[in-house]
Protein backbone atom coordinates (compact mmCIF):
# COMPACT_ATOMS: atom_id res chain seq x y z
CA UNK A 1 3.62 -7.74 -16.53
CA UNK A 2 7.27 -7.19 -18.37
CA UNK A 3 9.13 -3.93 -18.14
CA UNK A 4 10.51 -2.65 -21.41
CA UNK A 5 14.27 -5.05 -20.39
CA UNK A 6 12.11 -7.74 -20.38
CA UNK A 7 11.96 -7.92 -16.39
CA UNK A 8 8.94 -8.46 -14.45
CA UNK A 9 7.27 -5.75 -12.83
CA UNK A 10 5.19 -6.31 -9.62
CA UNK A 11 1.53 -5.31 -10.08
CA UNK A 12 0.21 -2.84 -7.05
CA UNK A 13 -2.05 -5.90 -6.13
CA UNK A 14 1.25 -7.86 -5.35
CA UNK A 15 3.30 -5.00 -3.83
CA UNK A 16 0.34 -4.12 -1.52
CA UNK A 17 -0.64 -7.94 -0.50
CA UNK A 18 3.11 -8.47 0.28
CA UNK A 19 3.11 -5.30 2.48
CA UNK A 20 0.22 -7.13 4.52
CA UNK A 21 2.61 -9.87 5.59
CA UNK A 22 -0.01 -12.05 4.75
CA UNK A 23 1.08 -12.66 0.75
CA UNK A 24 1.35 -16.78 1.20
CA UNK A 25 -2.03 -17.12 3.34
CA UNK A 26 -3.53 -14.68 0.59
CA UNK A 27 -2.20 -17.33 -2.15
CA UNK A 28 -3.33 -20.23 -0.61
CA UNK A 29 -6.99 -18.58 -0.29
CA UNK A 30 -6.68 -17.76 -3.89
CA UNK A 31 -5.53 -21.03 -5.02
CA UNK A 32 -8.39 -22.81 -2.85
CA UNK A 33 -11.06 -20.53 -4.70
CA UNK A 34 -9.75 -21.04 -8.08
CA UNK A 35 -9.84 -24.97 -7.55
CA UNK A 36 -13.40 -24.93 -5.90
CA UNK A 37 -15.09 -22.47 -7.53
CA UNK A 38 -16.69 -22.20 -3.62
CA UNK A 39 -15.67 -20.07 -0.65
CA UNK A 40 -17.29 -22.31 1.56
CA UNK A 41 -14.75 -24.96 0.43
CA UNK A 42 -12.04 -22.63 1.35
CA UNK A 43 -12.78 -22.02 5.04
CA UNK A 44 -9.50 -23.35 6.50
CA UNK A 45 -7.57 -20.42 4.04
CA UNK A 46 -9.89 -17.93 4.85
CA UNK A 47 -9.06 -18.31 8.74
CA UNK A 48 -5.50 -18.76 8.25
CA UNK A 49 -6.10 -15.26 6.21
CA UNK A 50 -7.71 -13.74 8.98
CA UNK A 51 -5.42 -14.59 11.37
CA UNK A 52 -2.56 -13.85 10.03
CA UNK A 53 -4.36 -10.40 9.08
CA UNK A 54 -5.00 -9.61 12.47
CA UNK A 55 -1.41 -10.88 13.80
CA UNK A 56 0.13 -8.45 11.67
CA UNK A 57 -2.45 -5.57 12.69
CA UNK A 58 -3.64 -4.59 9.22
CA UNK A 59 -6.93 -3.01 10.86
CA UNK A 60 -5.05 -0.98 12.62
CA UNK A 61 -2.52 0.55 10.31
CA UNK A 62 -2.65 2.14 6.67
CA UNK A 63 -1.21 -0.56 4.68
CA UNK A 64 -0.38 1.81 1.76
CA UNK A 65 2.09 3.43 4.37
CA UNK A 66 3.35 0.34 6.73
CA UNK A 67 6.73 -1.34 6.63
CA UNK A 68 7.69 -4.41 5.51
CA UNK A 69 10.51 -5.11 8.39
């Protein structure tokens, strides 16, 4: 989406993936599903989601409120 100068604004869906830590292992999920039409065809991005989701403890914090460091 464009801001009124023409910039781009960052959807919440982007702001709140990136504050995961996991944005690029999110992408690569997406990108796999998009291609294959088929989650089961995506199974290597799906773990690489989950474990970089649980490396970065997103369970156990409120993402809406955690720190991108």
């Amino acid at each position: 989406m464009l801001s009124k100068d023409g910039s781009r604004d960052d959807d919440e869906w982007d702001v709140r993936i990136r504050k995961t830590g996991c944005a690029g292992e999110n992408e690569s999920l997406q990108m796999c599903f998009d291609k294959t039409k088929d989650w089961r065809a995506c199974r290597k991005q799906l773990q690489e989601f989950k474990d970089c989701w649980r490396r970065h403890k997103n369970n156990e914090t409120d993402v809406d409120t955690k720190r991108v460091g």
